[in-house]
C-alpha atoms as a PDB file:
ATOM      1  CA  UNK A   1     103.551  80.031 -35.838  1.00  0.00           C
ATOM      2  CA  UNK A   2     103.947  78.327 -32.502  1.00  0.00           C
ATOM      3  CA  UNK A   3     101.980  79.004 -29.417  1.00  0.00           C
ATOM      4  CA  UNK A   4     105.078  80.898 -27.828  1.00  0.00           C
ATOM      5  CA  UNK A   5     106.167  82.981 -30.463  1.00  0.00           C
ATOM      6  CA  UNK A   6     102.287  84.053 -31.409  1.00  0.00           C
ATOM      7  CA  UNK A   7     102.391  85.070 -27.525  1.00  0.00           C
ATOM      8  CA  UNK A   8     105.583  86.759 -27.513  1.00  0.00           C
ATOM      9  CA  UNK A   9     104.698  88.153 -31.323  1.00  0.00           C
ATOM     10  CA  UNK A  10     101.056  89.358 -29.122  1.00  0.00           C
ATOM     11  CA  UNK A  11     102.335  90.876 -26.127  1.00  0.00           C
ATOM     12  CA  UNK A  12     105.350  92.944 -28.767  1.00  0.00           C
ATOM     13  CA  UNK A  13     102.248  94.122 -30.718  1.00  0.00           C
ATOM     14  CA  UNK A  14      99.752  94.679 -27.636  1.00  0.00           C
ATOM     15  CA  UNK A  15     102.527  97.135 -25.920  1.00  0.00           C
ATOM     16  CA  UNK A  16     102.557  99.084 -28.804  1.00  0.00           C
ATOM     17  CA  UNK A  17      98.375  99.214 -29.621  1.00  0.00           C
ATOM     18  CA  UNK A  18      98.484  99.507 -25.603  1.00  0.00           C
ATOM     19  CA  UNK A  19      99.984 103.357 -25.879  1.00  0.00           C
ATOM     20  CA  UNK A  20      97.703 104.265 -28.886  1.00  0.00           C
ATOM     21  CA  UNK A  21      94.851 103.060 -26.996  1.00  0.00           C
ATOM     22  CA  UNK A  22      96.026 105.268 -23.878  1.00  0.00           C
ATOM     23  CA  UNK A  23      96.510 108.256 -26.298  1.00  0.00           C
ATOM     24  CA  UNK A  24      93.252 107.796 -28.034  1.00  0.00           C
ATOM     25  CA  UNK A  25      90.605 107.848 -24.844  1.00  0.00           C
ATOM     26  CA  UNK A  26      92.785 110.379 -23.364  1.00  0.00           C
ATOM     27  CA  UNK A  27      92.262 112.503 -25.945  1.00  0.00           C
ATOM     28  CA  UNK A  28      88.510 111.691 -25.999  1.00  0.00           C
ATOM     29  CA  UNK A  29      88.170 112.890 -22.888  1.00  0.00           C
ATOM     30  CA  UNK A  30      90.063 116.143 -23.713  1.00  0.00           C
ATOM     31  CA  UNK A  31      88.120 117.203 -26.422  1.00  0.00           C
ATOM     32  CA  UNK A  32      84.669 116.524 -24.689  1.00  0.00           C
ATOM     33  CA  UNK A  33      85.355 118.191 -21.866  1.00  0.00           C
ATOM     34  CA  UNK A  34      83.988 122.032 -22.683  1.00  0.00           C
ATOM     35  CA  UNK A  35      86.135 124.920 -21.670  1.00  0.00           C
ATOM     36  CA  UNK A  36      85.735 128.549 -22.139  1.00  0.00           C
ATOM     37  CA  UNK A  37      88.016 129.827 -24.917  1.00  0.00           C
ATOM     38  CA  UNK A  38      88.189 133.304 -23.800  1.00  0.00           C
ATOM     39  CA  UNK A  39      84.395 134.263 -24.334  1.00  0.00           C
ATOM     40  CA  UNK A  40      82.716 133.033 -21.276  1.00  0.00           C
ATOM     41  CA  UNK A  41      80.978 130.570 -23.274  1.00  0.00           C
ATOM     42  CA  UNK A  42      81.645 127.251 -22.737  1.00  0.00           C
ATOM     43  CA  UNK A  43      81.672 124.763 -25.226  1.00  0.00           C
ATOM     44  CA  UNK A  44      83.828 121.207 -26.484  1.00  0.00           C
ATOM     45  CA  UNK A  45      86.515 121.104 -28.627  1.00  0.00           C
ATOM     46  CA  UNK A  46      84.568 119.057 -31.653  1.00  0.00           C
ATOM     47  CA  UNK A  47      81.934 122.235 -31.955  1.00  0.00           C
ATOM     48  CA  UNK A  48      84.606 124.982 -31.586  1.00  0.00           C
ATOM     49  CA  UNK A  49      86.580 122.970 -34.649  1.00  0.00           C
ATOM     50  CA  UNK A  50      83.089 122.747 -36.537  1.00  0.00           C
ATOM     51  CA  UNK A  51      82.222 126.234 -35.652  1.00  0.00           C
ATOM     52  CA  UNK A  52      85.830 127.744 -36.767  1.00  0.00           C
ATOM     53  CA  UNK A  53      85.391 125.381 -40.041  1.00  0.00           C
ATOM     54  CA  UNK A  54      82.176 127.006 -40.762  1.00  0.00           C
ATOM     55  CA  UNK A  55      83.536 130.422 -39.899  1.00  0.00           C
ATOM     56  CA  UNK A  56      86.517 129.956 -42.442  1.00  0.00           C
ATOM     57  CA  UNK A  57      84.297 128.150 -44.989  1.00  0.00           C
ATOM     58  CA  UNK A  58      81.000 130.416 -45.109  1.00  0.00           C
ATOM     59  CA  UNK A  59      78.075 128.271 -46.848  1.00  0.00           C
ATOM     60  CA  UNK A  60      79.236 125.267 -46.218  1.00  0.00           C
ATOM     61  CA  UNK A  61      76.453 122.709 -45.956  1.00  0.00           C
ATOM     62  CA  UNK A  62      76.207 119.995 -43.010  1.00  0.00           C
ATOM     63  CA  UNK A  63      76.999 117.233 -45.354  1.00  0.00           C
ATOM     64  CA  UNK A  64      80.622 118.423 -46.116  1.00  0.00           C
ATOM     65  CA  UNK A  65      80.980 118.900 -42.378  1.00  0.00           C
ATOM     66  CA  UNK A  66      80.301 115.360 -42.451  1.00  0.00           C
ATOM     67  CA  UNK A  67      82.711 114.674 -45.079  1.00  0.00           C
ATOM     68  CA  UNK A  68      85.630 116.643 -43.314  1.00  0.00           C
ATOM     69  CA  UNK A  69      85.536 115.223 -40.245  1.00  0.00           C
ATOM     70  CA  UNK A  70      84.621 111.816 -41.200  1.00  0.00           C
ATOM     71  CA  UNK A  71      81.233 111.713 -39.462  1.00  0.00           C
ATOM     72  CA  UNK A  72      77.836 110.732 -40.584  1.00  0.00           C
ATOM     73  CA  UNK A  73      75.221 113.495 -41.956  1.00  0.00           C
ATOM     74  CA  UNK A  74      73.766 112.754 -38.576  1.00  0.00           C
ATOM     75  CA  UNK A  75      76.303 113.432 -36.353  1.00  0.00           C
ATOM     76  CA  UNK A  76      77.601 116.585 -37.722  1.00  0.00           C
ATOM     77  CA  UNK A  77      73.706 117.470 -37.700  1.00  0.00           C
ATOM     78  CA  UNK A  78      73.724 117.119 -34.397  1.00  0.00           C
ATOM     79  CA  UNK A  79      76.726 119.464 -33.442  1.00  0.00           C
ATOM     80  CA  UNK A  80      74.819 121.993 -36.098  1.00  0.00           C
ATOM     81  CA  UNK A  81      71.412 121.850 -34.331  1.00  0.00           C
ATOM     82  CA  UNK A  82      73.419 122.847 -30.679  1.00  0.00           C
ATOM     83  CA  UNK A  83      75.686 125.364 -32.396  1.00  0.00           C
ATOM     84  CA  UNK A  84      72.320 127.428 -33.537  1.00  0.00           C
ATOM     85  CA  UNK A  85      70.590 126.937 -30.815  1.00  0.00           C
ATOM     86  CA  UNK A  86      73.189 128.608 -29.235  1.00  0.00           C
ATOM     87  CA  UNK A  87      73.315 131.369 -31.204  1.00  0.00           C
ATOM     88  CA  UNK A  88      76.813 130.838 -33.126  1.00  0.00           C
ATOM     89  CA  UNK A  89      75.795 130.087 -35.926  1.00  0.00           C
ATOM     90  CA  UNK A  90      72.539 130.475 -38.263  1.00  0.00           C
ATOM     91  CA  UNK A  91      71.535 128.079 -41.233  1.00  0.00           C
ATOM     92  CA  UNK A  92      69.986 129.468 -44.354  1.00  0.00           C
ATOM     93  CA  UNK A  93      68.384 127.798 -47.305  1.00  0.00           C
ATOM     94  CA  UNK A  94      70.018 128.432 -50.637  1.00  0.00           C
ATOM     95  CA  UNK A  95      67.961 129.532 -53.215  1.00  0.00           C
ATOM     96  CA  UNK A  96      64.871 129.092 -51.472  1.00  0.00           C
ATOM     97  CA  UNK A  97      65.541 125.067 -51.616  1.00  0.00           C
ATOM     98  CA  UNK A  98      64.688 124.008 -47.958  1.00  0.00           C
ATOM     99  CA  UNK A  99      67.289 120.711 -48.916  1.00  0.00           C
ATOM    100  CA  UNK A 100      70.129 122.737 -48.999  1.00  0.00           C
ATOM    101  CA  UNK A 101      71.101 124.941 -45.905  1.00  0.00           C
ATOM    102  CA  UNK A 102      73.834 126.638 -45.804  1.00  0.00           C
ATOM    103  CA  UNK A 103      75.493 127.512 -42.657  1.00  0.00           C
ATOM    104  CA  UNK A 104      76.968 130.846 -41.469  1.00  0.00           C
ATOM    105  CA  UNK A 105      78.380 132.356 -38.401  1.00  0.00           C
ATOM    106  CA  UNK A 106      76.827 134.846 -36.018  1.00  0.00           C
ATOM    107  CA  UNK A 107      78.529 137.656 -34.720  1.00  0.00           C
ATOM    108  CA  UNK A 108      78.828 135.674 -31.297  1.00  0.00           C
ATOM    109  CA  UNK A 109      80.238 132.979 -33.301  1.00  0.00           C
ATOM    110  CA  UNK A 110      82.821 134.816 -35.389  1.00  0.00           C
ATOM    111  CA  UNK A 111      83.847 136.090 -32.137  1.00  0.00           C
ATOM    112  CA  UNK A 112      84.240 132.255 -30.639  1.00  0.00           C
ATOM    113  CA  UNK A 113      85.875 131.028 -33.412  1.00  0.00           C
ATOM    114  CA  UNK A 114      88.140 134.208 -33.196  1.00  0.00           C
ATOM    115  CA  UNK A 115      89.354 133.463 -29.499  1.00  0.00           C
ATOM    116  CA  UNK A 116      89.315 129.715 -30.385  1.00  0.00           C
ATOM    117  CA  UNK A 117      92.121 130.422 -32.691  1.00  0.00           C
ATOM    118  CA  UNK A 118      93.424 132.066 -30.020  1.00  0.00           C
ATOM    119  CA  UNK A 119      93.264 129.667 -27.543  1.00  0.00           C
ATOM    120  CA  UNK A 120      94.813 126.796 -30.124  1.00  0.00           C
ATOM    121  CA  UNK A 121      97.700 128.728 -30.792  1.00  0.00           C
ATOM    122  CA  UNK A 122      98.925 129.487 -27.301  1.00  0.00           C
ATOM    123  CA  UNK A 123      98.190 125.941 -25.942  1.00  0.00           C
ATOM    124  CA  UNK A 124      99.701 123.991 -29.314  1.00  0.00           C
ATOM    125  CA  UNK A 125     102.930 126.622 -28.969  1.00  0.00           C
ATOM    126  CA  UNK A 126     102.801 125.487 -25.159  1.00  0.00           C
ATOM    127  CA  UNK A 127     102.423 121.394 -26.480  1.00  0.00           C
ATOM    128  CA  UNK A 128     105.175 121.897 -28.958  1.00  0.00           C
ATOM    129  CA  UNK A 129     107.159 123.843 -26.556  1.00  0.00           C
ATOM    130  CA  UNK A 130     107.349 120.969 -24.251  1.00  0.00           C
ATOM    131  CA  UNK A 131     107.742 117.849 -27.036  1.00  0.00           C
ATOM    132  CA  UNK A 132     110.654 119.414 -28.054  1.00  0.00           C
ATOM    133  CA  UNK A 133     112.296 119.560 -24.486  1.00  0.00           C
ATOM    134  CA  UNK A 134     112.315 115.693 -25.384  1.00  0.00           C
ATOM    135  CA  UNK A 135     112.306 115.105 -29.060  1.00  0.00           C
ATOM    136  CA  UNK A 136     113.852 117.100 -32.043  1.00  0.00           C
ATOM    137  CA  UNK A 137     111.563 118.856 -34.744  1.00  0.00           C
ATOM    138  CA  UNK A 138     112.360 115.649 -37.063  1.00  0.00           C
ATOM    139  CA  UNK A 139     111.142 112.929 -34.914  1.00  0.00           C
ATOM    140  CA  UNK A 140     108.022 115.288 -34.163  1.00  0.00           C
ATOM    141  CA  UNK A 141     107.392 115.727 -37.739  1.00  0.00           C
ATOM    142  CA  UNK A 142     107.400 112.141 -38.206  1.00  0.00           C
ATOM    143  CA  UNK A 143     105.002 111.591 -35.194  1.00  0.00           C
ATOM    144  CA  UNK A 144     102.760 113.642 -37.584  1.00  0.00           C
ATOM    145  CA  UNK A 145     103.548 111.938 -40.582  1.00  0.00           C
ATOM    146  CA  UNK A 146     102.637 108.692 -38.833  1.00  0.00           C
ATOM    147  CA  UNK A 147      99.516 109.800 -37.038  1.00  0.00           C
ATOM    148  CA  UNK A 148      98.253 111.156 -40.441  1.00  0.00           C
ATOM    149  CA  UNK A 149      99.121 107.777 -42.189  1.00  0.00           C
ATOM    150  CA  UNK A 150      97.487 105.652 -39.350  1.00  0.00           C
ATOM    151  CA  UNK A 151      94.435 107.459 -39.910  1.00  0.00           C
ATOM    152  CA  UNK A 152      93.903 107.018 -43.088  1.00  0.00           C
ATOM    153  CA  UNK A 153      94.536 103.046 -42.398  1.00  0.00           C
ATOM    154  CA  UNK A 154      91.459 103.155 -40.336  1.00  0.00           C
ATOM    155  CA  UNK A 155      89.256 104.372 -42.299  1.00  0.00           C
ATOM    156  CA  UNK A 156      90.734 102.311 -45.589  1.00  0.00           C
ATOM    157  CA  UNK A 157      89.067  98.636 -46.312  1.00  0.00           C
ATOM    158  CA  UNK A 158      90.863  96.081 -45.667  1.00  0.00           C
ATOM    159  CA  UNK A 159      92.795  93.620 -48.124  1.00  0.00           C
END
């Protein structure tokens, strides 16, 4: 490939990563910002989606936290640890094996995780709302189908 059509091919490819870079540290920001979801607590979007995933899957162990959102054991430890201290959620050993904890919500969480639900469906109504003032439900969908694909090419190995 010559020098000018790599740097043409380049800047073609770089406009495109360009807008899913934009998108992508946007959106960071968005869901670590905390907001209050109708409950005067405030709290980010990653430990409302944990919280509401524990809520809907009672039990459920940090590990397949980890799993599901494609985080280390750590990580999803560390959103666990802040979610009990906080009083949303409580972890309990199963079968008296300290290894295992299983993790239920509180009261104060099934109420969060109530509003949360909430709160997603009136601002994803309000997001889809205004998409399709300028796209049609097929090229939408697709948008979907295309995020969902390029995810799963990150996390794939390469060949």
């Amino acid at each position: 490939m010559e020098l000018e059509e790599r740097d043409d091919k380049y800047h073609e490819l770089d406009a495109k990563a360009s807008i899913i870079y934009k998108f992508v540290m946007t959106y960071s920001d968005y869901i670590k910002a905390t907001r209050d979801y109708g409950t005067g607590d405030h709290i980010n979007m990653v430990e409302v989606h944990t919280l509401t995933m524990i809520e809907e899957n009672p039990g459920i162990t940090a590990g397949k936290l980890a799993l599901e959102w494609n985080r280390t054991k750590g990580a999803a430890s560390q959103i666990v640890i802040k979610l009990e201290q906080r009083g949303f959620i409580i972890r309990e050993k199963e079968n008296g094996n300290a290894k295992n904890l299983n993790l239920y919500v509180t009261e104060k969480g099934a109420a969060l995780s109530r509003a949360h639900k909430l709160y997603d469906i009136k601002e994803l109504m309000w997001a889809d709302k205004i998409l399709h003032e300028s796209f049609t439900s097929e090229e939408i969908n697709a948008f979907y189908n295309v995020m969902q694909r390029y995810s799963e090419l990150l996390v794939s190995p390469r060949t």
